[in-house]
Protein backbone atom coordinates (compact mmCIF):
# COMPACT_ATOMS: atom_id res chain seq x y z
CA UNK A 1 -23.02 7.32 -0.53
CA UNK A 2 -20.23 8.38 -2.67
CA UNK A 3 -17.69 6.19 -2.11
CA UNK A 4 -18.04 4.24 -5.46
CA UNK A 5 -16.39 6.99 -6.90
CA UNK A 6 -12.77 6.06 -5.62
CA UNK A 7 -13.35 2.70 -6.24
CA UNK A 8 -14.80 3.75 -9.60
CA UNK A 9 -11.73 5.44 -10.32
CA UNK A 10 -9.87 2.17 -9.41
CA UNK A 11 -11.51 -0.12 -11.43
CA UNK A 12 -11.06 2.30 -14.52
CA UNK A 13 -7.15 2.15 -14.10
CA UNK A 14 -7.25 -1.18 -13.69
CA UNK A 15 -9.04 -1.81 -16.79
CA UNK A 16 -6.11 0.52 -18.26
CA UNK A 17 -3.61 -1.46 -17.03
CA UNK A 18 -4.61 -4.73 -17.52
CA UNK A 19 -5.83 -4.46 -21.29
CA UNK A 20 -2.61 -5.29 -22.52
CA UNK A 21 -1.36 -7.37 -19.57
CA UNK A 22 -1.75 -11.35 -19.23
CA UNK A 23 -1.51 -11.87 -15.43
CA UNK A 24 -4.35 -10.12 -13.56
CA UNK A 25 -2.69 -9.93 -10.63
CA UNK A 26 0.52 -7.78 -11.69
CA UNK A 27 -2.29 -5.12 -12.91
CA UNK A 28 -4.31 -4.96 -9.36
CA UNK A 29 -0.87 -4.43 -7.69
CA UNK A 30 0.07 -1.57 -10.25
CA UNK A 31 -3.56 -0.12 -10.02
CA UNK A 32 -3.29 -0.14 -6.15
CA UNK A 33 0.32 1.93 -6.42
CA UNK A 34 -1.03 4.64 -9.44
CA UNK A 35 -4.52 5.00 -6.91
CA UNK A 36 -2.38 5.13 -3.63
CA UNK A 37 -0.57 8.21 -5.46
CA UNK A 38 -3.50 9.63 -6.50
CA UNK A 39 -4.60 9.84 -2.87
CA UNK A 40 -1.25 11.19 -1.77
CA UNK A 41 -1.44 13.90 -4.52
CA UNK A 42 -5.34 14.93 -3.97
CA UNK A 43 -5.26 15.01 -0.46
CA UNK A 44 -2.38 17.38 0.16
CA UNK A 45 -3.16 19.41 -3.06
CA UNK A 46 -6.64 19.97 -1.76
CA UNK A 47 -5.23 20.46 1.91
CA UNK A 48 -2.79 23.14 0.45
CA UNK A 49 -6.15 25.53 -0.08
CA UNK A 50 -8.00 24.45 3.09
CA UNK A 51 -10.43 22.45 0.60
CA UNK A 52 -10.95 19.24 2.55
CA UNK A 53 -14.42 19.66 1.97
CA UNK A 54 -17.19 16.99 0.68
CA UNK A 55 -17.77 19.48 -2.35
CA UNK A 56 -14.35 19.56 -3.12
CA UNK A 57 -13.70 15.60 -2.89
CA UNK A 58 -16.77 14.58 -4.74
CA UNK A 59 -15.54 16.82 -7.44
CA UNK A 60 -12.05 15.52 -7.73
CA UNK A 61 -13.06 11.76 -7.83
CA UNK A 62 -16.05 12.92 -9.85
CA UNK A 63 -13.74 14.81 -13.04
CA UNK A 64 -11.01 12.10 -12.42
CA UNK A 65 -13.78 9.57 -13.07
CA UNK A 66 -15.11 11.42 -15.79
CA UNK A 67 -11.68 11.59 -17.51
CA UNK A 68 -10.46 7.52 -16.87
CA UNK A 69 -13.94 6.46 -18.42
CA UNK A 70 -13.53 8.98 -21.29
CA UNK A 71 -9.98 7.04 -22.01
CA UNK A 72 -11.20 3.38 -21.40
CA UNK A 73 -14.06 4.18 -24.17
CA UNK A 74 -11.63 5.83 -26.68
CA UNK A 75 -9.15 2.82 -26.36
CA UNK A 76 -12.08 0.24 -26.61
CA UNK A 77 -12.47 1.65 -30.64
CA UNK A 78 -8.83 0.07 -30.77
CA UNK A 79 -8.70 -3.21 -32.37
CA UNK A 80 -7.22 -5.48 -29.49
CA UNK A 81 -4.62 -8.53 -30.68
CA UNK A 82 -7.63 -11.22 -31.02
CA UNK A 83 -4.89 -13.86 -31.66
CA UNK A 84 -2.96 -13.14 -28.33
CA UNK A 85 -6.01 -12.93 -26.35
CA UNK A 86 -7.61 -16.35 -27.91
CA UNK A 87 -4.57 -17.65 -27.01
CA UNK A 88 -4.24 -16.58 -23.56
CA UNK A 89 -8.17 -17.31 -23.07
CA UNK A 90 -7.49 -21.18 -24.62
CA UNK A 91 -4.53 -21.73 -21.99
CA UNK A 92 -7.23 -21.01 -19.32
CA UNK A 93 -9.47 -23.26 -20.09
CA UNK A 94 -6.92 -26.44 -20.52
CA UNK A 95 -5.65 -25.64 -16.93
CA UNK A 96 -7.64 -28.00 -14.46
CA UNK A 97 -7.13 -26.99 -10.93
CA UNK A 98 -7.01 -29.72 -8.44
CA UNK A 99 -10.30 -30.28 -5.92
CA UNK A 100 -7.98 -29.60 -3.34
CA UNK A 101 -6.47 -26.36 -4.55
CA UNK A 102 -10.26 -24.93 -5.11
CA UNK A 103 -10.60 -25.88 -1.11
CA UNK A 104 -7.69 -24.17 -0.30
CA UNK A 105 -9.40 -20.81 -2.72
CA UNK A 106 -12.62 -21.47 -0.63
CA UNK A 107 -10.94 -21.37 2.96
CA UNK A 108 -8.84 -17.97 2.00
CA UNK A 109 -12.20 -16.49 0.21
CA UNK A 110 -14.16 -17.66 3.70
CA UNK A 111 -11.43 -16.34 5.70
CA UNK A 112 -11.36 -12.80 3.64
CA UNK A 113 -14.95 -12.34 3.91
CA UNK A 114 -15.86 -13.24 7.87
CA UNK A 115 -12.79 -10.48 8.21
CA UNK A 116 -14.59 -8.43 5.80
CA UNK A 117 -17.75 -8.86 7.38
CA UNK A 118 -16.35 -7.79 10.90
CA UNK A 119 -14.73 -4.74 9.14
CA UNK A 120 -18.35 -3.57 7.97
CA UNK A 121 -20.05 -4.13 11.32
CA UNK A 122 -17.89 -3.84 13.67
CA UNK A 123 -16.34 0.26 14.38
CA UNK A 124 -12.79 0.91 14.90
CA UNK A 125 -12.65 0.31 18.61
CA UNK A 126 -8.88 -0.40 19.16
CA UNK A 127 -6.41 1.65 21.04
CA UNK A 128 -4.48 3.17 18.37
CA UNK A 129 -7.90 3.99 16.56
CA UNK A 130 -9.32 6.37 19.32
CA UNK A 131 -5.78 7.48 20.04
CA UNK A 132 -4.84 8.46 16.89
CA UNK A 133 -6.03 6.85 13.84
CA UNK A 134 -9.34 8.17 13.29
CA UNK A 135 -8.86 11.23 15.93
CA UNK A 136 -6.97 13.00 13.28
CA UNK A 137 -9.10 12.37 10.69
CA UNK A 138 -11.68 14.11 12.43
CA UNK A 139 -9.45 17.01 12.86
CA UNK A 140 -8.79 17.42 9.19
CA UNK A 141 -12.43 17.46 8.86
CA UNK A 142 -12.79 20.13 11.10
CA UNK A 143 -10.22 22.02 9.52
CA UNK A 144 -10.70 21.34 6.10
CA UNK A 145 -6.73 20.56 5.98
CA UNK A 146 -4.38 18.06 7.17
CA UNK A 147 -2.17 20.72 8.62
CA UNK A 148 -0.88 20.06 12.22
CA UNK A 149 -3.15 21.35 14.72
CA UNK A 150 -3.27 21.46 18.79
CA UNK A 151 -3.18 18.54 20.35
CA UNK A 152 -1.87 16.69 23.85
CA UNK A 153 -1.30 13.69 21.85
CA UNK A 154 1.31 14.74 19.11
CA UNK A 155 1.20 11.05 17.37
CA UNK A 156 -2.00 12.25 15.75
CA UNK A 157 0.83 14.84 14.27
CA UNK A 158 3.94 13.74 12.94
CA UNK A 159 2.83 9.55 12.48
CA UNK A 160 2.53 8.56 8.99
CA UNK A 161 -0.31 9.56 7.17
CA UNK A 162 -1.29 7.50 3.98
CA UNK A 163 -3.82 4.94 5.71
CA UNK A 164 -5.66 8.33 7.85
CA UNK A 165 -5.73 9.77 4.31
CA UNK A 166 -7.68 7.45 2.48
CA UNK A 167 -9.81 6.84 5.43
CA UNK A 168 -10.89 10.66 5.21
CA UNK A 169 -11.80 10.15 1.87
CA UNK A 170 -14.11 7.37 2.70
CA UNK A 171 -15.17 9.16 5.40
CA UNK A 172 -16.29 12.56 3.75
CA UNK A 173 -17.84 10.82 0.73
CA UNK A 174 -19.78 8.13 3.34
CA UNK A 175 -20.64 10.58 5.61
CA UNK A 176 -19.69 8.38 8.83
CA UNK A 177 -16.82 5.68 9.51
CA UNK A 178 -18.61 3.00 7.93
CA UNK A 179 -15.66 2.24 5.86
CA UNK A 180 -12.59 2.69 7.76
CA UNK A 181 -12.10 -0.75 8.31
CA UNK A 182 -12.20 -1.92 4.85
CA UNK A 183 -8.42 0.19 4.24
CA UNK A 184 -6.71 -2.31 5.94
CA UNK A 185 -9.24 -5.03 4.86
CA UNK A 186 -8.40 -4.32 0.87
CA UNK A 187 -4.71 -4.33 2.13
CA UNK A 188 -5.10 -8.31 3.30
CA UNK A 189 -6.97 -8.57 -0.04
CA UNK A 190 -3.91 -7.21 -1.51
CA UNK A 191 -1.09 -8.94 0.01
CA UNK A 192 -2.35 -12.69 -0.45
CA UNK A 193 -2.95 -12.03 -4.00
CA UNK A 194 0.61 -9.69 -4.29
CA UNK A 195 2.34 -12.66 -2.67
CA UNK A 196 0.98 -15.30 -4.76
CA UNK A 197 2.13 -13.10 -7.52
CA UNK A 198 5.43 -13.45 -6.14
CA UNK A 199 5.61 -17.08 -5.64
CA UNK A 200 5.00 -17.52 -9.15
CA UNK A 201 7.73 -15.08 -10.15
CA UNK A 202 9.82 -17.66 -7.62
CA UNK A 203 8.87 -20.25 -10.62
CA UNK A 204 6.30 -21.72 -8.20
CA UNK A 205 3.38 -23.74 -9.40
CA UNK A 206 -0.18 -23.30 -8.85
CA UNK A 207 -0.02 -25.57 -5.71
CA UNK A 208 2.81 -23.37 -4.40
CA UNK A 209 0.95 -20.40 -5.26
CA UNK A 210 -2.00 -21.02 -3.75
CA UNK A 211 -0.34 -22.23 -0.60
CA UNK A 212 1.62 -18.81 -0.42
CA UNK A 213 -2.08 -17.17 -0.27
CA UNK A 214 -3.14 -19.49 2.41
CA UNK A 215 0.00 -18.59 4.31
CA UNK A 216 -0.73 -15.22 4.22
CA UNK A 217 -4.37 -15.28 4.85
CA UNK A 218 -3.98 -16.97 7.97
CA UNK A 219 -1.43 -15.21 9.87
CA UNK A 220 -3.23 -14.76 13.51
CA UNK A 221 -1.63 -11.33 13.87
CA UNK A 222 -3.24 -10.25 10.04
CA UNK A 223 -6.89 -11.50 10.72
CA UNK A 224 -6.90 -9.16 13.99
CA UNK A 225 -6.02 -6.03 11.98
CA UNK A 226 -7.28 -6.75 8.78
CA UNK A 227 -10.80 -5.25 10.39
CA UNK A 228 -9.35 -2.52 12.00
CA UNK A 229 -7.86 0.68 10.92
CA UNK A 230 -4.34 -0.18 12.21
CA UNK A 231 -1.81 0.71 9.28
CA UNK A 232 0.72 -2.52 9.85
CA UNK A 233 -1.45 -4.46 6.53
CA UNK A 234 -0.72 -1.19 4.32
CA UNK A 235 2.69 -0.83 4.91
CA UNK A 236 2.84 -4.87 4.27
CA UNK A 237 0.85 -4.55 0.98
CA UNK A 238 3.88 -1.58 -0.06
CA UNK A 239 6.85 -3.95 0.89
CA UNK A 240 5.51 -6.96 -0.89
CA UNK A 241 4.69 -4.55 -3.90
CA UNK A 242 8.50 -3.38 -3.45
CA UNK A 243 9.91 -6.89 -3.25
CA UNK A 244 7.50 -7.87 -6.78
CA UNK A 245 8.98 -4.68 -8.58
CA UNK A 246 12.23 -5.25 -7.55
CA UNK A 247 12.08 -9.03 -8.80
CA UNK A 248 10.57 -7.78 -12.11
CA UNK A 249 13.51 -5.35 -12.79
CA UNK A 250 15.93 -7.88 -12.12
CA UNK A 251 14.16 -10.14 -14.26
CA UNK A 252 14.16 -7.56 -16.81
CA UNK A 253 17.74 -6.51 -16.55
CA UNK A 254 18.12 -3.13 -18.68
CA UNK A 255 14.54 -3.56 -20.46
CA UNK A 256 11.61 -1.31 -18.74
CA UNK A 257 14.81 0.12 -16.34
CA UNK A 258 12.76 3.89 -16.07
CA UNK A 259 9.47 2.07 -15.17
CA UNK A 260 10.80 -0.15 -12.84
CA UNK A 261 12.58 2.71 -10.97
CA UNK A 262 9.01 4.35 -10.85
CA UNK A 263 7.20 1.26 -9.43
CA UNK A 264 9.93 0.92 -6.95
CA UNK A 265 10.40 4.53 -5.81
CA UNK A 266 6.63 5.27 -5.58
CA UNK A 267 5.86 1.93 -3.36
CA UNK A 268 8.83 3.25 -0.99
CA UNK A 269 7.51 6.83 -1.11
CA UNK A 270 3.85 5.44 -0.21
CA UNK A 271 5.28 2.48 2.69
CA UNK A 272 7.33 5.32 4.10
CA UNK A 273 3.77 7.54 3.94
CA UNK A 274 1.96 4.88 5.80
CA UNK A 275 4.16 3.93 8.73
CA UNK A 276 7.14 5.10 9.95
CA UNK A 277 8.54 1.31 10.39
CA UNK A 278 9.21 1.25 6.85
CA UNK A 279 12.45 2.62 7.04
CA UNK A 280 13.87 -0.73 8.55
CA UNK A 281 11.69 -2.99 6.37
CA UNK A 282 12.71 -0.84 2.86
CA UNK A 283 16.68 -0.60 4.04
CA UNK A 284 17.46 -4.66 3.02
CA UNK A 285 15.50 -3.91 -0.60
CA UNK A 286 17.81 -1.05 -1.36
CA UNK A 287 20.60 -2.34 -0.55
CA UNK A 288 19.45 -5.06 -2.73
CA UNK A 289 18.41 -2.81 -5.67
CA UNK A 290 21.90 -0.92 -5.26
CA UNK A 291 24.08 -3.80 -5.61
CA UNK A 292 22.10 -5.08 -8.47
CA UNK A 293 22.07 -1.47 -10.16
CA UNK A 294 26.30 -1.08 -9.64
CA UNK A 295 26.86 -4.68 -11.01
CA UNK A 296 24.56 -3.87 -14.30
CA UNK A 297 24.47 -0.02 -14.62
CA UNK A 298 28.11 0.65 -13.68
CA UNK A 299 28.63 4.74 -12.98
CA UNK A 300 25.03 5.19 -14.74
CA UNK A 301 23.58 3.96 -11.14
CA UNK A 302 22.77 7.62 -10.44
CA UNK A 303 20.09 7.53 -13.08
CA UNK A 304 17.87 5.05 -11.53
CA UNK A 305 18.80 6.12 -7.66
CA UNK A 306 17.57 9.43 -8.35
CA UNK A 307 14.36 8.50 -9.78
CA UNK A 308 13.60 6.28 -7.34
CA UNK A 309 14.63 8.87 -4.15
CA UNK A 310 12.83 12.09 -6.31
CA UNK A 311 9.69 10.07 -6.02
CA UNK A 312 9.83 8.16 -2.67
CA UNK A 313 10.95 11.92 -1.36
CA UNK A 314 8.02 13.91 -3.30
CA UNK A 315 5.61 11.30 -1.89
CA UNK A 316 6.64 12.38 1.73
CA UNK A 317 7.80 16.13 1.92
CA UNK A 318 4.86 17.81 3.11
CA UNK A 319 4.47 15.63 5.65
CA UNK A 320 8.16 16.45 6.24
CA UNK A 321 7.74 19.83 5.79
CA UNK A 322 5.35 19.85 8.49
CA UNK A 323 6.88 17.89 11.10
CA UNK A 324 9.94 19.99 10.16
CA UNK A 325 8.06 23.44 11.19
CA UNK A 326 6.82 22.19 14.36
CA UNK A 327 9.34 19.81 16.03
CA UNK A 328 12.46 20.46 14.32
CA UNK A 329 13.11 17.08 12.21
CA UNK A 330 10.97 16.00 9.39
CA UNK A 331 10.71 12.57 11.24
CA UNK A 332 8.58 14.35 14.00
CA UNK A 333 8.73 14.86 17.85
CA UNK A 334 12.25 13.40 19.23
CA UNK A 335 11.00 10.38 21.30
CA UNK A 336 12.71 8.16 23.96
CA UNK A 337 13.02 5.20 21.31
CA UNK A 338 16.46 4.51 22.59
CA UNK A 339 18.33 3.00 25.72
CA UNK A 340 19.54 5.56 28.19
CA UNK A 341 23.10 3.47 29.22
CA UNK A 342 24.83 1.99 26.14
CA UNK A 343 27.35 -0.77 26.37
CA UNK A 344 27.97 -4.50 25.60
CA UNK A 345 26.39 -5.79 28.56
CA UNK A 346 23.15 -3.89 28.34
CA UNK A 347 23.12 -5.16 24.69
CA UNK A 348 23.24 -8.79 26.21
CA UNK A 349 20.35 -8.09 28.35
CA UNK A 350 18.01 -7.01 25.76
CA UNK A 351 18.92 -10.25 23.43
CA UNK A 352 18.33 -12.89 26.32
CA UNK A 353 15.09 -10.17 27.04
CA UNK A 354 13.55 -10.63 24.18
CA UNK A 355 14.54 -14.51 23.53
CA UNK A 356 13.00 -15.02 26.20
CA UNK A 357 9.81 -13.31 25.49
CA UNK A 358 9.50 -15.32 22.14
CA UNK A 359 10.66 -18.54 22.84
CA UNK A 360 7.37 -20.03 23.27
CA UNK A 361 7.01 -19.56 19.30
C-alpha cells in the first residue's frame, strides 16, 4: 500500500507553502494546483518511455518525497518570525465561534465523511465508470502508456484525462481500485473549503463563511458524485481555484502580477485536462481577467496573456497531440453535439424545451 506516498508528497508542499502563509486554506488550494501539475507532468513524462509501471511510479513519488522532506528539514533550521506567528496564534484564540456555527462544521464534517465512507466501500459502479472512466485506466496499465489504443468506445480516447490520471496512480501504487473514489471525494473536500475561502475574500464573516461551506456540501447533485469517479467535482474544484486566483490578482493589482498569471494559467490548463466542459465554464473568467489586464496593464497585456495560455496550453498538448494524430482535431472525434436544421424557430423550441424540463426547480 503505497499510496501515502502521493499524499506524502502533498502534505510536504503544503507544509512549504503554508510556513509563511496566515490563512490555511489559500495554501491547501495552492498545494492541490503545484500536486495536480505534478501529476500532469509525471504521468505523461513516464508515458513518453512506456514506463507506466509500479516500479517506475513508486520511484518517482519515492525521490520526489525524498527531495520535499530534504527541503522542509533544511528550512526548519530557519529562524521563523516568532512575533508574527504569536500574533497570528493570539488572534485565534480570542475568536469564539458561535454554538451554532460549530453545528453547522459538524453537519458538513458528517456529511463529508458518510460520502467518504461510501467512496471507500462502495466500487465505481456508475455508467460513465465502466464506460470509460476506469476502462482506460486499465488500458494504460496494460500498456504501460496513456497512448491511444483500440477501442469501440473512442470516449475512453480523446475525453479529458486529469481525474483517469491520478486514479492510475492510486491504482498502481494500491494495487486495486480501492481508491478511485476518493479523487472526486478530496475534490468536494476541496471546493467547500476553496469556496469558503472565497466568501471571505467577498469580505464575508465567519457566519457567511461557514454558510458558503454548507451550501456547497449539500448540493444533491455533489453528494452523488463525490463517491464516484465522475470528473464534474474536479473540474469544479479548478474553476473555484480560478475564480480565488483571479480575485487575489485583482486584489493585488500590479503586486505578485507573474504569480498570479501562473496560478491562473495552470488551474485553466488542469480544468481544461479534466473535462472538456471547461471551455464554457473558463470563457466568462477570461474575459474577466482580460478586461481587468487592458484597464491596468495597458499594451503590456501580452505579458500576462502569454503566461497564462503557455501554461494552460503545455498542461494539455499531448493530450492534443494525440487526439490530433488520430481524429484530426486536438479536441478529439467530431461528434453530433450540434442541431442538424438551424434557424430562429428551432432556437425557440429548444428554450421552451428545456424551460420546461426545469421548471419544477
Amino acid at each position: 500500500m503505497f499510496i501515502f506516498l502521493p499524499l506524502l508528497s502533498w502534505i510536504a508542499i503544503f507544509w512549504l507553502i503554508n510556513k509563511n502563509r496566515t490563512d490555511w486554506r489559500e495554501s491547501l488550494i495552492l498545494t492541490s494546483t503545484y500536486w495536480g501539475m505534478f501529476i500532469a507532468v509525471i504521468t505523461e513524462f513516464l508515458s513518453i518511455f512506456k514506463l507506466i509501471t509500479f516500479a517506475w511510479i513508486l520511484a518517482t513519488w519515492g525521490l520526489i518525497c525524498i527531495i520535499l522532506i530534504y527541503i522542509c528539514f533544511r528550512l526548519n533550521y530557519q529562524t521563523p518570525n516568532i512575533l508574527e506567528t504569536n500574533n497570528y496564534s493570539q488572534a485565534d484564540k480570542n475568536t469564539q465561534i458561535p454554538f451554532f456555527v460549530n453545528l453547522l462544521l459538524c453537519g458538513v464534517g458528517f456529511v463529508v465523511a458518510i460520502v467518504g465512507l461510501i467512496a471507500i466501500i462502495a466500487p465505481p459502479n456508475n455508467w460513465d465508470s465502466m464506460d470509460y472512466h476506469m476502462s482506460r485506466v486499465a488500458h494504460w496499465i496494460q500498456n504501460y502508456s496513456v497512448a491511444h489504443y483500440p477501442t469501440s468506445y473512442t470516449p475512453q480516447l480523446y475525453q479529458n484525462p486529469w481525474s483517469e490520471f491520478v486514479i492510475l496512480h492510486f491504482q498502481i501504487l494500491s494495487d486495486g481500485d480501492y481508491f478511485a473514489n476518493l479523487v472526486q471525494w478530496f475534490s468536494m473536500i476541496g471546493c467547500i473549503i476553496a469556496v469558503s475561502l472565497i466568501a471571505k475574500k467577498l469580505e464575508a464573516d465567519l457566519r457567511g463563511q461557514v454558510f458558503s461551506a454548507v451550501i456547497t456540501a449539500t448540493i444533491p447533485m455533489g453528494i452523488l458524485q463525490a463517491s464516484s469517479t465522475q470528473n464534474d467535482y474536479v473540474l469544479a474544484f479548478w474553476v473555484i481555484c480560478l475564480a480565488y486566483y483571479l480575485l487575489s490578482a485583482i486584489e493585488a493589482g500590479r503586486r505578485d502580477i507573474w504569480t498570479n498569471s501562473f496560478n491562473i494559467g495552470s488551474t485553466i490548463g488542469l480544468a481544461i485536462l479534466s473535462k472538456g466542459t471547461a471551455y464554457f465554464y473558463v470563457f466568462p473568467f477570461l474575459i474577466w481577467f482580460g478586461f481587468y489586464q487592458i484597464k491596468s496593464l495597458r499594451w503590456k497585456i501580452w505579458k500576462t496573456a502569454l503566461i497564462v495560455g503557455s501554461i494552460s496550453l503545455l498542461l494539455n498538448i499531448s493530450h492534443y497531440l494525440r487526439n490530433y494524430n488520430l481524429f484530426g482535431s486536438p479536441l478529439g472525434e467530431p461528434g453530433g453535439y450540434r442541431n442538424e436544421i438551424l434557424g430562429i424557430n428551432i432556437l425557440i423550441s429548444n428554450i421552451l424545451r428545456n424551460i420546461a424540463l426545469h421548471i419544477g426547480t
